[in-house]
C-alpha atoms as a PDB file:
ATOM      1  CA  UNK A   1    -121.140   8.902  30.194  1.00  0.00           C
ATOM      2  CA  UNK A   2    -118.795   6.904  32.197  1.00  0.00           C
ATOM      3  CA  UNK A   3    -115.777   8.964  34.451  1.00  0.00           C
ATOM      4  CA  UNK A   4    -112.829   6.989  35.223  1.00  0.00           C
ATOM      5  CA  UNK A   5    -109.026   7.236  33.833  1.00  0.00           C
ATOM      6  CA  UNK A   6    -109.132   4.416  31.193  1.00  0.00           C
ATOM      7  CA  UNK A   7    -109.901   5.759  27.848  1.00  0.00           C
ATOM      8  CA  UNK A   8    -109.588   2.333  26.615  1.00  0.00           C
ATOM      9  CA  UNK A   9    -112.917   1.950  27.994  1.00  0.00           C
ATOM     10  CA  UNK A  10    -114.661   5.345  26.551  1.00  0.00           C
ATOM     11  CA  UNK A  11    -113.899   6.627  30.284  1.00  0.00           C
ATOM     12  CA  UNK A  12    -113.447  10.512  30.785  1.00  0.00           C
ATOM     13  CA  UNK A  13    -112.274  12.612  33.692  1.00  0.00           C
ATOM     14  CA  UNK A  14    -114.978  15.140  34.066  1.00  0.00           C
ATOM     15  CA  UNK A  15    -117.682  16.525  32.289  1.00  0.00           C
ATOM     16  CA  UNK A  16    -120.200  19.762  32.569  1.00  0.00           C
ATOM     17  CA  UNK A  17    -123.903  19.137  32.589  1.00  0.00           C
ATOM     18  CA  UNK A  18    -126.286  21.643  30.876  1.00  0.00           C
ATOM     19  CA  UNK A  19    -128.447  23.236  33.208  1.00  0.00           C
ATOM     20  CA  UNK A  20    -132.189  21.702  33.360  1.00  0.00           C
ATOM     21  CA  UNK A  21    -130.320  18.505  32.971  1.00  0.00           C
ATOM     22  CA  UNK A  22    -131.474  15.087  34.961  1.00  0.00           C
ATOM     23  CA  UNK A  23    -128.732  13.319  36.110  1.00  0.00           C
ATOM     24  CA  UNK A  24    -127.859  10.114  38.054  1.00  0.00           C
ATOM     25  CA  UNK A  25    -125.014   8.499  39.187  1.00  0.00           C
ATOM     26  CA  UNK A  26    -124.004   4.783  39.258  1.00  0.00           C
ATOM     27  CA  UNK A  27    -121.293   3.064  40.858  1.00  0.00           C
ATOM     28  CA  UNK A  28    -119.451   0.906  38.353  1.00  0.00           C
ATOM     29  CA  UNK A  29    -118.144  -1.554  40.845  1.00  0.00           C
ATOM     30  CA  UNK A  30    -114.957  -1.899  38.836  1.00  0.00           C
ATOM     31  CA  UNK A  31    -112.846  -1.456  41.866  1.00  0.00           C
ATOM     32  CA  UNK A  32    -110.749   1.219  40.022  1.00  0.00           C
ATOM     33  CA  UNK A  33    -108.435   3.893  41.109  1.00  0.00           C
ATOM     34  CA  UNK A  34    -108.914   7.640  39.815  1.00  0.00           C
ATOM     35  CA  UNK A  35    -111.036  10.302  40.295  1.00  0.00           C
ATOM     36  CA  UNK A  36    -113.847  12.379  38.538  1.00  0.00           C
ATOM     37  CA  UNK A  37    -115.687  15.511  38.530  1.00  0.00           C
ATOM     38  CA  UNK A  38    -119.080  16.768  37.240  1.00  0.00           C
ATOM     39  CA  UNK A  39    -120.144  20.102  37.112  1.00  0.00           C
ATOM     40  CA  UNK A  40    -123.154  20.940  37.243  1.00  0.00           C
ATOM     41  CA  UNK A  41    -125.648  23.603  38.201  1.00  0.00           C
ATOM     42  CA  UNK A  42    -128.581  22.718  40.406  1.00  0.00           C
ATOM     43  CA  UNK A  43    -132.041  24.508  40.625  1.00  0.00           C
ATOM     44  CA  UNK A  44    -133.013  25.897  43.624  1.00  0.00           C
ATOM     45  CA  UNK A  45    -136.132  27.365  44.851  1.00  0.00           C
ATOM     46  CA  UNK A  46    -134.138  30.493  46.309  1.00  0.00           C
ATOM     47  CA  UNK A  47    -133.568  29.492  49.758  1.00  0.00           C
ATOM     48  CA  UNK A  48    -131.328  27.191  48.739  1.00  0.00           C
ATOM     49  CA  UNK A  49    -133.055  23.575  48.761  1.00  0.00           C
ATOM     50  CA  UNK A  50    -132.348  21.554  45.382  1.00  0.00           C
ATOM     51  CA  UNK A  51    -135.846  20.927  43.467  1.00  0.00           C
ATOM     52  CA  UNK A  52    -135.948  17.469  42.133  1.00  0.00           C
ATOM     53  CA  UNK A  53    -139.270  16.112  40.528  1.00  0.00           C
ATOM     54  CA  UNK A  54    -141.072  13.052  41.905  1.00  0.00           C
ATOM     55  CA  UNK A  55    -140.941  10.104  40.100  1.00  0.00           C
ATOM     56  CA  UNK A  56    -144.351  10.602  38.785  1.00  0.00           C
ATOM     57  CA  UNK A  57    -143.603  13.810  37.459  1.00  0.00           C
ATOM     58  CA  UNK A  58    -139.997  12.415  35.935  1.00  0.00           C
ATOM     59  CA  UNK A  59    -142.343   9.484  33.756  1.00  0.00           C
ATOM     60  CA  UNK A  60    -144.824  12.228  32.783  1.00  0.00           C
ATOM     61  CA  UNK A  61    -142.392  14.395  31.567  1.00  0.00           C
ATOM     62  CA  UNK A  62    -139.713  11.562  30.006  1.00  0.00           C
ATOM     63  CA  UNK A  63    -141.867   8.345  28.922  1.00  0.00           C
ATOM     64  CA  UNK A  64    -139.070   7.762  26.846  1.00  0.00           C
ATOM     65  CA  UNK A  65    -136.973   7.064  29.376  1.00  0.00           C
ATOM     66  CA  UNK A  66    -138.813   5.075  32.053  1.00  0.00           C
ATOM     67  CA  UNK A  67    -136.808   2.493  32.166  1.00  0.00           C
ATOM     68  CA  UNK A  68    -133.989   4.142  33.544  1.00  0.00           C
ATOM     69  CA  UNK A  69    -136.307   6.615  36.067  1.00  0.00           C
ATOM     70  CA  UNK A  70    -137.730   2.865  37.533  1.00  0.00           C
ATOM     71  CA  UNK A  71    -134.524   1.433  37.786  1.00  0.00           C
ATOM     72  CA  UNK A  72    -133.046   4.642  39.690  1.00  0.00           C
ATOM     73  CA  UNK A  73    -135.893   6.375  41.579  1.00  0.00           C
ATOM     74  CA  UNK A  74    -137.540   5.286  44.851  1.00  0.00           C
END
């Protein structure tokens, strides 16, 4: 999905994400001008504190796509 303003480029203002969703988020370095907005509702244990799975945990549970959870995890 890319957000931006140009629709010449497949570009979209805003989406909603499905919850149990992964998501990440690159910069496009395209220098351009707009705005965008994702919706999306994070897991929580509760108190409040986001749960996100360990990069281990990501590759066991997505092998297909561990090429993009190398490139963007730490």
């Amino acid at each position: 999905m890319r957000l931006g303003l140009d629709k010449s480029k497949d570009e979209v203002h805003g989406f909603y994400v499905d919850p149990g969703t992964f998501t990440v988020i690159e910069d496009s370095n395209d220098a351009g001008v707009g705005f965008s907005q994702i919706s999306i509702e994070i897991p929580n244990n509760g108190d409040g504190a986001i749960l996100v799975p360990k990069k281990d945990k990501l590759l066991q549970m997505l092998p297909e796509q561990k090429d993009i959870i190398e490139r963007f995890c730490i």
